[in-house]
Protein backbone atom coordinates (compact mmCIF):
# COMPACT_ATOMS: atom_id res chain seq x y z
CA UNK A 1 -49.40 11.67 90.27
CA UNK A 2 -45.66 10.38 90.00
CA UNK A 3 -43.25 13.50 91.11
CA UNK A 4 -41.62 14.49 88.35
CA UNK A 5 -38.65 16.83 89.68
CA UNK A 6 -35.48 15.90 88.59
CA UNK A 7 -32.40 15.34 91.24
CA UNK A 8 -29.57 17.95 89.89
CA UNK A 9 -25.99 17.60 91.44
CA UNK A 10 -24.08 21.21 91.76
CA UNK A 11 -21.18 22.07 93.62
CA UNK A 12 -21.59 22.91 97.40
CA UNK A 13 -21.22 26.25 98.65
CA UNK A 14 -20.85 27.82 102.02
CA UNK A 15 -24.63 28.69 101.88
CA UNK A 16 -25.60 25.03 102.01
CA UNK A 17 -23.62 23.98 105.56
CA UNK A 18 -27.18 23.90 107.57
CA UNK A 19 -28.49 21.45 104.62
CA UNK A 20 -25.27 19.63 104.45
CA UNK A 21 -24.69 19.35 108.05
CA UNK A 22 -28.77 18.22 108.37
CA UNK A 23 -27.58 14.96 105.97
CA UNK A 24 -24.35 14.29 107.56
CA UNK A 25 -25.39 14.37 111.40
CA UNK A 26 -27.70 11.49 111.47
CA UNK A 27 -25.12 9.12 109.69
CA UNK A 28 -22.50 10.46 112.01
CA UNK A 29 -24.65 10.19 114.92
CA UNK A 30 -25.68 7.06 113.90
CA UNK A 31 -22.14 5.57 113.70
CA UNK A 32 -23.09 2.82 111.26
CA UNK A 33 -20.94 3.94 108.14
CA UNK A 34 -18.64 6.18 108.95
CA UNK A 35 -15.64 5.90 111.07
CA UNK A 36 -15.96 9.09 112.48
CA UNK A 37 -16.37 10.32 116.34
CA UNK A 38 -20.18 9.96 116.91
CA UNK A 39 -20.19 13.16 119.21
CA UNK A 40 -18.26 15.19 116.28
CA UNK A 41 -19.65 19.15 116.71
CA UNK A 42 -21.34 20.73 113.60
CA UNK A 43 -18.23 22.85 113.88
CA UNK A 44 -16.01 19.52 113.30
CA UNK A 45 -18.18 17.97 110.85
CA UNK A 46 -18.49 20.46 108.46
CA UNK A 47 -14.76 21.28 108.72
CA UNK A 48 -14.09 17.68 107.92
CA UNK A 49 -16.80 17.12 105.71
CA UNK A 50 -15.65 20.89 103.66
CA UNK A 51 -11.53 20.36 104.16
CA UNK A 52 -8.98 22.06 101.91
CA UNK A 53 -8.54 18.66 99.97
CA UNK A 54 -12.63 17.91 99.80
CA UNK A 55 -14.27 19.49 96.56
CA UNK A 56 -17.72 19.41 98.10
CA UNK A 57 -21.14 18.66 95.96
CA UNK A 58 -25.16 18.46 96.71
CA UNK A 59 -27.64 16.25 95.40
CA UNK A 60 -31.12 18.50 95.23
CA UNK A 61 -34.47 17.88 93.89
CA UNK A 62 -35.54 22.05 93.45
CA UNK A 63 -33.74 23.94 96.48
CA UNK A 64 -33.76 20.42 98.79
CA UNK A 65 -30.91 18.99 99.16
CA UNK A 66 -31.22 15.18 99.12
CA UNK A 67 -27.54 14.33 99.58
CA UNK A 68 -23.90 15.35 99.57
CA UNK A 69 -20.68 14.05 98.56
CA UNK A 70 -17.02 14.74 98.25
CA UNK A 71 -14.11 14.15 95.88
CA UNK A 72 -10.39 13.61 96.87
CA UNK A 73 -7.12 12.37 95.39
CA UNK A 74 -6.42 9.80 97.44
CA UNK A 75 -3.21 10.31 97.95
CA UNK A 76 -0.11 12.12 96.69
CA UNK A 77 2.70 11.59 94.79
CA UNK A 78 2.48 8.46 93.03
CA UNK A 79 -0.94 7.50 94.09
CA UNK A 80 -3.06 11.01 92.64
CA UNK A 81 -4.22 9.52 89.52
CA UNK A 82 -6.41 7.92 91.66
CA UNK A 83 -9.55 9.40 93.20
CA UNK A 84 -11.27 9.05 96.57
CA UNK A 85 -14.61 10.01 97.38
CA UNK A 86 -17.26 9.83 100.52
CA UNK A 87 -21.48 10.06 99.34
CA UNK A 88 -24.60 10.26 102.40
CA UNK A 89 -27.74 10.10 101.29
CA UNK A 90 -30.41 12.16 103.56
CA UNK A 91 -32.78 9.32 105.17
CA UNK A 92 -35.66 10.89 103.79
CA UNK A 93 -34.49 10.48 100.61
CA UNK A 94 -33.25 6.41 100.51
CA UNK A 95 -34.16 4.87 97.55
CA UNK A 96 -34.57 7.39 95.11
CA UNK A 97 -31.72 6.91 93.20
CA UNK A 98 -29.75 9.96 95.38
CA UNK A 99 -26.68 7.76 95.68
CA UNK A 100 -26.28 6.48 91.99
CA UNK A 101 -26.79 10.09 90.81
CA UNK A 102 -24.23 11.02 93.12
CA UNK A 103 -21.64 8.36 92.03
CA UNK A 104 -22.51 8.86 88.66
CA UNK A 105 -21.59 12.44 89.02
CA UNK A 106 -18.11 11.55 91.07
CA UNK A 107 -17.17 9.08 88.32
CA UNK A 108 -17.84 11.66 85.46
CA UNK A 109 -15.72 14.81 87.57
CA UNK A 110 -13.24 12.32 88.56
CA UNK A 111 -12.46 12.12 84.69
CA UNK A 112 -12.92 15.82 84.60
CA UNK A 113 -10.09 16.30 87.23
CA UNK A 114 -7.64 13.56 85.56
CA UNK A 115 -7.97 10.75 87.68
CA UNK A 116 -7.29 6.82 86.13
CA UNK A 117 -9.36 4.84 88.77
CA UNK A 118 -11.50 5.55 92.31
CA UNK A 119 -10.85 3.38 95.24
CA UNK A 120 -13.13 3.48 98.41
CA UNK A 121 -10.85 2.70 100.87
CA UNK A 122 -13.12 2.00 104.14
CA UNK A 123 -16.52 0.70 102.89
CA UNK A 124 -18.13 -1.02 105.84
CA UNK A 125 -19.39 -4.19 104.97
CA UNK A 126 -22.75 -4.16 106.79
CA UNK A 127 -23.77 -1.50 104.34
CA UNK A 128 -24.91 -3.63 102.14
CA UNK A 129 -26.99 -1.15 99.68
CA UNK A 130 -23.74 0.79 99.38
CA UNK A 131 -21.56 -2.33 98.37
CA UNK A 132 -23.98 -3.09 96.22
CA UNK A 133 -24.31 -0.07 93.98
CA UNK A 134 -20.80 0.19 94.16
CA UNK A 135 -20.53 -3.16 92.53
CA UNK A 136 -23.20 -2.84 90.26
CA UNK A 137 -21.19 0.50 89.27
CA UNK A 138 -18.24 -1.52 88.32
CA UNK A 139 -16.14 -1.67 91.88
CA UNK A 140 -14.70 -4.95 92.78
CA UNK A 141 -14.05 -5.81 96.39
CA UNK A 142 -9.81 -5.84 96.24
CA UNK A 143 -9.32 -5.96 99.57
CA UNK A 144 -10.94 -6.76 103.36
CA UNK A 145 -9.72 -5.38 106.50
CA UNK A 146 -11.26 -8.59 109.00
CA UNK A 147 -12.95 -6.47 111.95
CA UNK A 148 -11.66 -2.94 111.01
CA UNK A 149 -15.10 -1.05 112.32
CA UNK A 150 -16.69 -1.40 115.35
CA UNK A 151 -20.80 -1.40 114.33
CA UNK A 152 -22.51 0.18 117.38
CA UNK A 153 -25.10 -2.94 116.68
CA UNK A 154 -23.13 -5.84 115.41
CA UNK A 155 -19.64 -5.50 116.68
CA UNK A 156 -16.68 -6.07 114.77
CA UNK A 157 -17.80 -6.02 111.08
CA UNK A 158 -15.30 -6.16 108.01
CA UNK A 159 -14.68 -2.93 105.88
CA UNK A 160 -13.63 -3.09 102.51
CA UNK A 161 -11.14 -1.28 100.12
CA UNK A 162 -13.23 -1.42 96.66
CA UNK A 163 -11.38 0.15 93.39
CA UNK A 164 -12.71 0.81 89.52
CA UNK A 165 -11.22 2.50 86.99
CA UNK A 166 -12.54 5.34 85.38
């Protein structure tokens, strides 16, 4: 029988660091998306994962959590109409439509907050699945940065500064 449990997105609390820090580490650790140290403490994660500027959200199906994102101006000033964001999805849960929930819920409190557009300004190329929701979600490729990441498998791959507006 098909599982019928719905994935619900709901703002992080302090409560869910073990579960966040449980879907962060193996990306981090893995060094494949993310240009962040690959030896980064829990400590260091989840302060950089929960900063100040981060408003912090879970992806759960009951009292799992499948996956966790964050929402951001992306910069000040004359650039905070426009919103910044950074999704994992927990390996288990790949596939399941984790990631488009997740973007679908960033797009939707993006509005909420009063931003004009998103921009994702280091998408690494080699993650294909990721460019390719992003596209599929309206985001167009405006930029490359030739050899920006360092892909602990393929080398030097591009990353890409992707933009929509909301």
């Amino acid at each position: 029988m098909k599982n019928t449990t719905e994935i619900t997105v709901r703002a992080a609390e302090l409560m869910d660091g073990d579960a966040v820090w449980s879907v962060i580490e193996p990306v981090i650790r893995a060094g494949e998306t993310y240009a962040l140290p690959r030896d980064m403490t829990r400590l260091d994660g989840l302060k950089y994962w929960f900063s100040e500027e981060h408003e912090v959200f879970v992806a759960c199906e009951g009292n799992q959590v499948l996956g966790t994102y964050f929402l951001q101006g992306n910069h000040l000033g004359g650039g905070s109409h426009v919103a910044n964001a950074g999704y994992v999805t927990a390996g288990h849960a790949t596939g399941r439509g984790v990631a488009k929930k997740m973007l679908e819920h960033s797009l939707q409190r993006a509005l909420e907050r009063g931003f004009t557009a998103m921009q994702f300004n280091f998408v690494v190329s080699s993650n294909e699945s990721a460019v390719r929701l992003w596209q599929k979600n309206g985001f167009v490729i405006v930029g490359t940065l030739p050899g920006a990441f360092h892909h602990p498998h393929f080398g030097l791959v591009d990353a890409y500064v992707m933009f929509r507006k909301l």
